[in-house]
PDB file of N, CA and C in Angstrom:
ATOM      1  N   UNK A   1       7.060  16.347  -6.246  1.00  0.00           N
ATOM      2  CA  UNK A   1       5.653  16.642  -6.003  1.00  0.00           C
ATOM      3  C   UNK A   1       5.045  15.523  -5.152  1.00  0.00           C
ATOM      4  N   UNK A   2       4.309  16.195  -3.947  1.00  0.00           N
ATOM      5  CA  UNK A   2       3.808  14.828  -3.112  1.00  0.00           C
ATOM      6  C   UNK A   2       2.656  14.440  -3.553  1.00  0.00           C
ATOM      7  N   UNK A   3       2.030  13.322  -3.764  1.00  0.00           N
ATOM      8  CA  UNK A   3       0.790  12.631  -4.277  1.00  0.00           C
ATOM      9  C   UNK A   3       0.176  11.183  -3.271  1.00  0.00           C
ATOM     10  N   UNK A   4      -0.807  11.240  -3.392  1.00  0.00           N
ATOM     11  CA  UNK A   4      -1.401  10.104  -2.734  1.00  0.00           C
ATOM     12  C   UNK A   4      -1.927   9.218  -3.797  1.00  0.00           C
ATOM     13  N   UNK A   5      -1.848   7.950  -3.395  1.00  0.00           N
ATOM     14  CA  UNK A   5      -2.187   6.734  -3.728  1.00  0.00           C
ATOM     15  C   UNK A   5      -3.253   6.125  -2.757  1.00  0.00           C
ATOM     16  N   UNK A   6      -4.925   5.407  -3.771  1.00  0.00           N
ATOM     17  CA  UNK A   6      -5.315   4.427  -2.943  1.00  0.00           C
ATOM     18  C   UNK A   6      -5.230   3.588  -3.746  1.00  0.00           C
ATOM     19  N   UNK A   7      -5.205   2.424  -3.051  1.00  0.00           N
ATOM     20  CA  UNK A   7      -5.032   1.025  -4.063  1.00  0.00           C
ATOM     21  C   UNK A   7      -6.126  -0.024  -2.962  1.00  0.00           C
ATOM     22  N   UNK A   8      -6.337  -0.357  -3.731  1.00  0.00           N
ATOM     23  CA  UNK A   8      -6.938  -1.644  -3.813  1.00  0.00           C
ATOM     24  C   UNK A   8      -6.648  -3.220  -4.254  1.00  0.00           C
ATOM     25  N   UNK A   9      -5.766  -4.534  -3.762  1.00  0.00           N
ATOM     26  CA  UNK A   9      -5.096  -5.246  -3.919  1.00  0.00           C
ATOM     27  C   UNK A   9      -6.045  -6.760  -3.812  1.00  0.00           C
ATOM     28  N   UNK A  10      -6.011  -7.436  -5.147  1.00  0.00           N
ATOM     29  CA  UNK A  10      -6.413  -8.483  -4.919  1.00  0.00           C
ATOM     30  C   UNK A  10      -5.591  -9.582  -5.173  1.00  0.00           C
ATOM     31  N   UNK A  11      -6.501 -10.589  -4.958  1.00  0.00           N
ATOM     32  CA  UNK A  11      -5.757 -12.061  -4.890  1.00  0.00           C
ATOM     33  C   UNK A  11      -5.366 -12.846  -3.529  1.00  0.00           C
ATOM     34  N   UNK A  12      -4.175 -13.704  -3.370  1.00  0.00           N
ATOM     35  CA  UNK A  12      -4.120 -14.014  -1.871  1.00  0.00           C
ATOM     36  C   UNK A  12      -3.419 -13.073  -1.549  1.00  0.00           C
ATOM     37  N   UNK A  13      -3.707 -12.106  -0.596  1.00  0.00           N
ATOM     38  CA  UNK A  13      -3.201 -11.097  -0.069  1.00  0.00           C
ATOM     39  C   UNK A  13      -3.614 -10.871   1.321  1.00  0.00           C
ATOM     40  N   UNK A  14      -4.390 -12.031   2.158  1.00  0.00           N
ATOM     41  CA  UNK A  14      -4.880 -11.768   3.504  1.00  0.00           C
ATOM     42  C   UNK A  14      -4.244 -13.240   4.199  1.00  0.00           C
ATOM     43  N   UNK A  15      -3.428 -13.110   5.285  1.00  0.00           N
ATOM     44  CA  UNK A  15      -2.678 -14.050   6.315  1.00  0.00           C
ATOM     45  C   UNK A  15      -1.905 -14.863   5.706  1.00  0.00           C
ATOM     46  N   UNK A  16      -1.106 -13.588   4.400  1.00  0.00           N
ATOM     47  CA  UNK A  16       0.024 -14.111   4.282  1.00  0.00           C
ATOM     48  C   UNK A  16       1.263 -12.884   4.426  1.00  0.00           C
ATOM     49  N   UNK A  17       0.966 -11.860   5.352  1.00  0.00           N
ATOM     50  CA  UNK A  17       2.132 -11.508   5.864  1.00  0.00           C
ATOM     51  C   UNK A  17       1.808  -9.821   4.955  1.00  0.00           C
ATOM     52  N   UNK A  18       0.590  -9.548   4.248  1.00  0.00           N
ATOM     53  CA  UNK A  18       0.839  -8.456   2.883  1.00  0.00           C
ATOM     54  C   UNK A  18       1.106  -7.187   3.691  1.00  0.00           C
ATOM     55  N   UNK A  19      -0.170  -7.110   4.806  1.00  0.00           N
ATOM     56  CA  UNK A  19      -0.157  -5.803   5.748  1.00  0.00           C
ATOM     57  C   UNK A  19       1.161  -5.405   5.962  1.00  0.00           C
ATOM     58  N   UNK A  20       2.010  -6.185   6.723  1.00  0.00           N
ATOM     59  CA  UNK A  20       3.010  -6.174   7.371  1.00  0.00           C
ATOM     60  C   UNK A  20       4.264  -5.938   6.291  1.00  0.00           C
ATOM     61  N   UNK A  21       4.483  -6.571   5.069  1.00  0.00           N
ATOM     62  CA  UNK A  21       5.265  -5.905   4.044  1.00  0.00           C
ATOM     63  C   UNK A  21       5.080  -4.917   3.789  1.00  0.00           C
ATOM     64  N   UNK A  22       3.545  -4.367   3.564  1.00  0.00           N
ATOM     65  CA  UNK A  22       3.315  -3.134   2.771  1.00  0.00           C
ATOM     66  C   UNK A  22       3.857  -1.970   4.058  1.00  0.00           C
ATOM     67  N   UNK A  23       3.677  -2.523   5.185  1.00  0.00           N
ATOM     68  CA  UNK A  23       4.261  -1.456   6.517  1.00  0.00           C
ATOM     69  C   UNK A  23       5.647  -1.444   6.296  1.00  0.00           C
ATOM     70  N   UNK A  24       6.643  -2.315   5.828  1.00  0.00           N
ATOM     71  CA  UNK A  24       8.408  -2.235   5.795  1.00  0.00           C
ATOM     72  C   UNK A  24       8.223  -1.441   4.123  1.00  0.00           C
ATOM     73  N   UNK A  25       7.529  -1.520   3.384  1.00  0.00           N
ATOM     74  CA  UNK A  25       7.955  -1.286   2.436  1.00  0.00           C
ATOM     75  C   UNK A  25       7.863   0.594   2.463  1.00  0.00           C
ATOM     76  N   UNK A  26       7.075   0.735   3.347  1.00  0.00           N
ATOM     77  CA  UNK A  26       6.714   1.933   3.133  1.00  0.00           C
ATOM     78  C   UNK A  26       7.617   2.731   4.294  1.00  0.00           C
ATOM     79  N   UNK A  27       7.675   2.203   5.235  1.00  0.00           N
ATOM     80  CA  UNK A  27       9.034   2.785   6.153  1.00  0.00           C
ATOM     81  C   UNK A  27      10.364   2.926   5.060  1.00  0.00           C
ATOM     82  N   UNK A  28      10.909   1.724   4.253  1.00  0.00           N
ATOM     83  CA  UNK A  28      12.009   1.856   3.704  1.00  0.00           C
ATOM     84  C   UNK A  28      11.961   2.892   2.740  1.00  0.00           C
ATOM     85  N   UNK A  29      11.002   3.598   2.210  1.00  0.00           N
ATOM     86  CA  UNK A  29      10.639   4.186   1.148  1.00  0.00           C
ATOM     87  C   UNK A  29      10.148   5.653   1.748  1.00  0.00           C
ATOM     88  N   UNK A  30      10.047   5.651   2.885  1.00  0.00           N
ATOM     89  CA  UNK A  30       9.393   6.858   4.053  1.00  0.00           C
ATOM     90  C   UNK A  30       8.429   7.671   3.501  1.00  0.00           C
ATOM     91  N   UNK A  31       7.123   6.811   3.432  1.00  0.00           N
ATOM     92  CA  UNK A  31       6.083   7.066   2.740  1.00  0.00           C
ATOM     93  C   UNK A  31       5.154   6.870   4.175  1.00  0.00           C
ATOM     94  N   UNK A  32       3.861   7.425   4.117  1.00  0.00           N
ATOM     95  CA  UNK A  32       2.940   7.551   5.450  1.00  0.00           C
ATOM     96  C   UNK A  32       1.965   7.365   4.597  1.00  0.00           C
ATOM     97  N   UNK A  33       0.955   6.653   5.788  1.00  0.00           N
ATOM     98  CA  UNK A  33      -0.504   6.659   5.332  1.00  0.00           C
ATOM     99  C   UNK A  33      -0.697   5.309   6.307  1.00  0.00           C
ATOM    100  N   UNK A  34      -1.658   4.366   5.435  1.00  0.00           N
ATOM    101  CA  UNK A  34      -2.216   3.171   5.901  1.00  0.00           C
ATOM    102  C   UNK A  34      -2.046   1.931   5.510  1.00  0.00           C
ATOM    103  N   UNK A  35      -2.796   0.674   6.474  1.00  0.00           N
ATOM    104  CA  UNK A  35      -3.037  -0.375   5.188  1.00  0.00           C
ATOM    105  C   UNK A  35      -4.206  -1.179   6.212  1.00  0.00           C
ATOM    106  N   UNK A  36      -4.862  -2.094   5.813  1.00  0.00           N
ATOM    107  CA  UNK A  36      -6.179  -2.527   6.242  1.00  0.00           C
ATOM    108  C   UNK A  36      -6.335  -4.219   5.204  1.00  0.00           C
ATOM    109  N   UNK A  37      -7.263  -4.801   5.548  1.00  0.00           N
ATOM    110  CA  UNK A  37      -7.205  -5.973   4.978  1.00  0.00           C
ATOM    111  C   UNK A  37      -9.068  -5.467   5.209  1.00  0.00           C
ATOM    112  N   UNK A  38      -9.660  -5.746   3.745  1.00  0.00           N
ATOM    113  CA  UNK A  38     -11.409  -6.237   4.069  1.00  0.00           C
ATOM    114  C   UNK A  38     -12.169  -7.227   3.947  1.00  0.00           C
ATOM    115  N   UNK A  39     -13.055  -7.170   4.105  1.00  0.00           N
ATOM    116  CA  UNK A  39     -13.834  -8.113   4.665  1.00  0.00           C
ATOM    117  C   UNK A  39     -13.999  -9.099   3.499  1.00  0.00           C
ATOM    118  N   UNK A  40     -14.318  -8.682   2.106  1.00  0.00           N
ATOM    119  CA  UNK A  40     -14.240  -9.405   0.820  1.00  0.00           C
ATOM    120  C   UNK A  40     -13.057  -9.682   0.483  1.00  0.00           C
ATOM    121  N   UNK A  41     -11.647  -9.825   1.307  1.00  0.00           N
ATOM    122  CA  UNK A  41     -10.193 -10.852   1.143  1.00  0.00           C
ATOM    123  C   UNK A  41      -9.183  -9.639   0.428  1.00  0.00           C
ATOM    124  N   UNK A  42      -9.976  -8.447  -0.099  1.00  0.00           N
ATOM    125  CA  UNK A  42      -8.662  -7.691  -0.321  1.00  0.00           C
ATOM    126  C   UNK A  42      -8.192  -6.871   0.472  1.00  0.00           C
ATOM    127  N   UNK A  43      -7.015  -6.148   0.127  1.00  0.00           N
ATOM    128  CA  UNK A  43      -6.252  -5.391   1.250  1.00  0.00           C
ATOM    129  C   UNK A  43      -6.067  -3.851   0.604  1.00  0.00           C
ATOM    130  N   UNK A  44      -6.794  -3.332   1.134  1.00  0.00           N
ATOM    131  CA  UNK A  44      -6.555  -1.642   0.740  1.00  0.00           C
ATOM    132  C   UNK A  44      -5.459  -0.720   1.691  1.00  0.00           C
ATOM    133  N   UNK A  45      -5.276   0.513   0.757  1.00  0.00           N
ATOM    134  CA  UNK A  45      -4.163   0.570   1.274  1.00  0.00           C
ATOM    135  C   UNK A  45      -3.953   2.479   0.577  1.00  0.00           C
ATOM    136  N   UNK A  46      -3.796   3.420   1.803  1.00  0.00           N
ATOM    137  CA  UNK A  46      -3.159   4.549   1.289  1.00  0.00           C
ATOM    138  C   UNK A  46      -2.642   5.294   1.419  1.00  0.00           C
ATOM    139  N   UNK A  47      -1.296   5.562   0.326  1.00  0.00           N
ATOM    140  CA  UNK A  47      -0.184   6.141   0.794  1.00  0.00           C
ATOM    141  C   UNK A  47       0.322   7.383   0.522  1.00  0.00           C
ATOM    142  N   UNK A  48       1.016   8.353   0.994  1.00  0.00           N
ATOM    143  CA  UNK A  48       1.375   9.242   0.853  1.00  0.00           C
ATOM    144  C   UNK A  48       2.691   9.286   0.347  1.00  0.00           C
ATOM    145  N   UNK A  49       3.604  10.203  -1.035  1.00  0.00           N
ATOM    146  CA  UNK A  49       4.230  10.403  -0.598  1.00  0.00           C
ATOM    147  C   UNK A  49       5.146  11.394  -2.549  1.00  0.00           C
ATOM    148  N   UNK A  50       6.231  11.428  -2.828  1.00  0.00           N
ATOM    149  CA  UNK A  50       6.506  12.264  -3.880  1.00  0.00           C
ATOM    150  C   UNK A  50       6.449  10.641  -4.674  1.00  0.00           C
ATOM    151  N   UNK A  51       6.470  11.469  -5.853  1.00  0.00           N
ATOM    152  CA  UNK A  51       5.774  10.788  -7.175  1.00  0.00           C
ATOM    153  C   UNK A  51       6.308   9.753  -7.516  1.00  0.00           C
ATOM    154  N   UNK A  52       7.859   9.850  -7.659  1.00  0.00           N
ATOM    155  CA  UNK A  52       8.794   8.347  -8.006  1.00  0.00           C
ATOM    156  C   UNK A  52       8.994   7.463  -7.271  1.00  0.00           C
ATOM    157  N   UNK A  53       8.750   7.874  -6.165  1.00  0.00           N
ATOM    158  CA  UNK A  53       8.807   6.974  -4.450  1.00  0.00           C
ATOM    159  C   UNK A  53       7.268   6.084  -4.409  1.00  0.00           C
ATOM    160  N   UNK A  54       6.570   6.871  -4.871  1.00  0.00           N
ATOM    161  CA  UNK A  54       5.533   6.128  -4.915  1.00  0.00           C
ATOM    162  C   UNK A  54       5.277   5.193  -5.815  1.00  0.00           C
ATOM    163  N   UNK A  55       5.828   5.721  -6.928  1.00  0.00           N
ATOM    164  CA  UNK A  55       5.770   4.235  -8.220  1.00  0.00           C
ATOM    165  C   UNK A  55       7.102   3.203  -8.160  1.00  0.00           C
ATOM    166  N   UNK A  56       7.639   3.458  -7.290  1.00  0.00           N
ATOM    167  CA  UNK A  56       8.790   2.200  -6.800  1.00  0.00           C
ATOM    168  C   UNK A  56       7.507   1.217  -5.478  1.00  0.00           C
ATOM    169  N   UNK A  57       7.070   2.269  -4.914  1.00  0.00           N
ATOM    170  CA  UNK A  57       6.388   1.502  -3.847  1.00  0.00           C
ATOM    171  C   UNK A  57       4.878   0.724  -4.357  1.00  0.00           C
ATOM    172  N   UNK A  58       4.570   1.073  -5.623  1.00  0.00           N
ATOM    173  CA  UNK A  58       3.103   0.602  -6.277  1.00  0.00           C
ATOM    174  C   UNK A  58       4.101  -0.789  -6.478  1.00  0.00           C
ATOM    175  N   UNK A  59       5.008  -0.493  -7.411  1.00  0.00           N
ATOM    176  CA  UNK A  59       6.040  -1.764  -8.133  1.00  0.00           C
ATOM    177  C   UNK A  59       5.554  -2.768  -6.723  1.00  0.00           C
ATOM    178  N   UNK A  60       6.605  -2.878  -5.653  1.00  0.00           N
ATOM    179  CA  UNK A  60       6.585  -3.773  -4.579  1.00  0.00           C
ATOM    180  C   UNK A  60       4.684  -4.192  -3.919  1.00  0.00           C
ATOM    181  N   UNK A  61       4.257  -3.542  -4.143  1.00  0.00           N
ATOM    182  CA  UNK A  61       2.820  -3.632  -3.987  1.00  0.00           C
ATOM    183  C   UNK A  61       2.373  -4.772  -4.888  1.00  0.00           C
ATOM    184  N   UNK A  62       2.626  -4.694  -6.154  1.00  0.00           N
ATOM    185  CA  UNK A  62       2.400  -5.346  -7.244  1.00  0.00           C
ATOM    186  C   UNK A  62       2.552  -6.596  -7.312  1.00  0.00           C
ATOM    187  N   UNK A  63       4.026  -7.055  -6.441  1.00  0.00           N
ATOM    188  CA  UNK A  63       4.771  -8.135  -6.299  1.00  0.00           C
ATOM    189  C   UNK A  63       4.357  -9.087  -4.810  1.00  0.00           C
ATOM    190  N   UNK A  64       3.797  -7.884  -4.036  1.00  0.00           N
ATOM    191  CA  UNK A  64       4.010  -8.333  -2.915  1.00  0.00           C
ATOM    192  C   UNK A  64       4.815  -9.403  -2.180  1.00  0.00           C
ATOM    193  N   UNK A  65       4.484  -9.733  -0.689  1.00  0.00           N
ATOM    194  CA  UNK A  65       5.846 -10.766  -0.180  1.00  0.00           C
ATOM    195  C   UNK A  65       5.467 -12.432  -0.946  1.00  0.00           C
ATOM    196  N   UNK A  66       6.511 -12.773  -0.521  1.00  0.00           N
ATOM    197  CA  UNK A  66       6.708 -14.094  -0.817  1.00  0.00           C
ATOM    198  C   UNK A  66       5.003 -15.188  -0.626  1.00  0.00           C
ATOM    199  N   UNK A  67       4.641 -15.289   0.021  1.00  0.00           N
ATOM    200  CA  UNK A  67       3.254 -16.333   0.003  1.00  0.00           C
ATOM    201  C   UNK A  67       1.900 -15.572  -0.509  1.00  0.00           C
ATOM    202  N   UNK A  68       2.068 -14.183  -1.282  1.00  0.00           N
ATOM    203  CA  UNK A  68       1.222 -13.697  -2.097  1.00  0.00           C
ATOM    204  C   UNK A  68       0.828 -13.960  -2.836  1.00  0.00           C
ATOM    205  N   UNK A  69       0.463 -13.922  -3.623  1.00  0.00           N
ATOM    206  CA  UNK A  69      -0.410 -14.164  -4.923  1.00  0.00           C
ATOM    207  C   UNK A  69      -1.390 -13.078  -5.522  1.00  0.00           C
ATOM    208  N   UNK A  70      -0.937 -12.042  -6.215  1.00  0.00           N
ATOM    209  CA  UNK A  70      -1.746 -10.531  -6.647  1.00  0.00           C
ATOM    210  C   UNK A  70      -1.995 -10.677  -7.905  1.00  0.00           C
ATOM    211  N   UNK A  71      -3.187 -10.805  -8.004  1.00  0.00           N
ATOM    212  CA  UNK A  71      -3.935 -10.832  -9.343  1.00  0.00           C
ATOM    213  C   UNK A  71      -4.231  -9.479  -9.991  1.00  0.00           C
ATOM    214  N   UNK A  72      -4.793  -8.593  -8.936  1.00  0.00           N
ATOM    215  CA  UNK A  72      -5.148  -7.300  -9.745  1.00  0.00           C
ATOM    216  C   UNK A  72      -4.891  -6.352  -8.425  1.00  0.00           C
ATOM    217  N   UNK A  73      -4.530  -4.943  -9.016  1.00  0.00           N
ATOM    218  CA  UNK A  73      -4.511  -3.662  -8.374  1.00  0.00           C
ATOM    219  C   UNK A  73      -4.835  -2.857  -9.052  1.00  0.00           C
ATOM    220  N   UNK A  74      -5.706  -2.226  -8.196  1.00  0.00           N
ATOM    221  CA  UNK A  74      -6.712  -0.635  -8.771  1.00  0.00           C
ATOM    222  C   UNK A  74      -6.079   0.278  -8.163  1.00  0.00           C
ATOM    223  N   UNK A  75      -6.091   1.156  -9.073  1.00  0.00           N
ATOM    224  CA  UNK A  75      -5.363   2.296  -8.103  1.00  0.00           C
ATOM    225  C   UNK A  75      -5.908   4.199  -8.277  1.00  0.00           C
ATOM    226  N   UNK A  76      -6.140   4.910  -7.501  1.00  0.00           N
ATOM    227  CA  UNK A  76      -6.061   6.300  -8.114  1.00  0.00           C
ATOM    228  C   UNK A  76      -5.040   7.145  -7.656  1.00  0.00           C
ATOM    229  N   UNK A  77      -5.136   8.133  -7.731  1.00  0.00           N
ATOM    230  CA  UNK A  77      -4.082   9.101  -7.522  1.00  0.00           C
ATOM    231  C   UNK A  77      -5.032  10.570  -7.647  1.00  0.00           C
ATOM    232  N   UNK A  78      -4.545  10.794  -6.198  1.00  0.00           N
ATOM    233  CA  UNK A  78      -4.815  12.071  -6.283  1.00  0.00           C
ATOM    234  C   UNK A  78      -4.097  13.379  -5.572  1.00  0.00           C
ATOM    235  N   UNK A  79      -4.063  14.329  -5.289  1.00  0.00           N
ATOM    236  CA  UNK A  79      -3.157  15.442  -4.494  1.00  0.00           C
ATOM    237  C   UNK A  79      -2.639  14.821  -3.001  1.00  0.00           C
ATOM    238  N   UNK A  80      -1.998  14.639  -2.215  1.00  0.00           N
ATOM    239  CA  UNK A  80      -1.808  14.789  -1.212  1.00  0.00           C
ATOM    240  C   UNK A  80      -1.952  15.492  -0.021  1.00  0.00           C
ATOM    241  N   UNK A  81      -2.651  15.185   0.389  1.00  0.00           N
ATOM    242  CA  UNK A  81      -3.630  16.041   1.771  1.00  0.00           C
ATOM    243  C   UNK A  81      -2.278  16.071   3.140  1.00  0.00           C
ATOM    244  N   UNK A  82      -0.829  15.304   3.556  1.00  0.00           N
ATOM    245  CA  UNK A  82      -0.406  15.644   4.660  1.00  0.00           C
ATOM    246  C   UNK A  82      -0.802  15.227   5.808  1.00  0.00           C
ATOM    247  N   UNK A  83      -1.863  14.386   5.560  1.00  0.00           N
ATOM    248  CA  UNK A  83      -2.403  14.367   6.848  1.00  0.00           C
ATOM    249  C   UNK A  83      -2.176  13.286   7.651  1.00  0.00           C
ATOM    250  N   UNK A  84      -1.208  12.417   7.426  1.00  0.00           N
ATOM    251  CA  UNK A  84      -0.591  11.486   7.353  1.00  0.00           C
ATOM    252  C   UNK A  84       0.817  11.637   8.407  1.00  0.00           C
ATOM    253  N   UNK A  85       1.132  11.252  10.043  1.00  0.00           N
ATOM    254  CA  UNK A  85       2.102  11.424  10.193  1.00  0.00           C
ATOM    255  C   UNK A  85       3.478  10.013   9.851  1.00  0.00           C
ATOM    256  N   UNK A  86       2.970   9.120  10.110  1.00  0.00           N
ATOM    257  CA  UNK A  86       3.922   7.743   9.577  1.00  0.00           C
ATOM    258  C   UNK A  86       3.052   6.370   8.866  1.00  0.00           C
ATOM    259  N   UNK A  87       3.149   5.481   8.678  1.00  0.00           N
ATOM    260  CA  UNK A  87       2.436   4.199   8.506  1.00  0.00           C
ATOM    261  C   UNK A  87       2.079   3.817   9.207  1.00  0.00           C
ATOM    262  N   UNK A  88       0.665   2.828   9.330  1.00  0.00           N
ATOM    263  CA  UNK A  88      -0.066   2.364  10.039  1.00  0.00           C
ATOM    264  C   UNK A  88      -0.417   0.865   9.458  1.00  0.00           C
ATOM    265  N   UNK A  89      -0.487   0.031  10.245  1.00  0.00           N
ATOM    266  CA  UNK A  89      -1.639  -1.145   9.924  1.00  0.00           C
ATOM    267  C   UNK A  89      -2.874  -1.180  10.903  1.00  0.00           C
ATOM    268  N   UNK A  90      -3.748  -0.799  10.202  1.00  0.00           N
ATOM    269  CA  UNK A  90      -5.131  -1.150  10.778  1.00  0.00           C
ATOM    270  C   UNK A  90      -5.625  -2.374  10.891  1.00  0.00           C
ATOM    271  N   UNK A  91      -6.564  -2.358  11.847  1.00  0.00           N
ATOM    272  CA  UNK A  91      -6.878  -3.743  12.514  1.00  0.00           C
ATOM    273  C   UNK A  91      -8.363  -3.678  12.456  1.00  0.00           C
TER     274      UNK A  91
END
């Protein structure tokens, strides 16, 4: 079943590389959607994709890369809209 994820990621998670993991993580996992960094230091982020793929890819989210530091993630879930052709990092 395909489902979407938005999350919301805090902690140090801005110019230490998070965008750019969450873009490999989601190619390796061939999940589509987005990711964005805001203006208040967290990094949102949303993905498309079937249900277990996606809770392997929340997991690595969770952990993020190496000079991270993730204190908290919010997350919802809701149907999957498709509308999504690959991953993106927004700028």
């Amino acid at each position: 079943m395909q489902s979407c994820l938005h999350i919301f990621v805090d902690g140090v998670v801005q110019g230490v590389g998070f965008r750019f993991f969450t873009e490999r993580m989601a190619g390796r996992y061939g999940l589509s959607g987005w990711v964005r960094n805001l203006s208040d230091g967290r990094v949102e982020v949303e993905v498309e994709g079937e249900e277990g793929v996606l809770n392997a890819f929340l997991g690595d989210v969770r952990r993020g890369p190496l000079h991270a530091h993730v204190t908290n993630v919010q997350v919802s879930r809701r149907p999957a809209t498709g509308q999504y052709t690959g991953f993106e990092v927004r700028f």
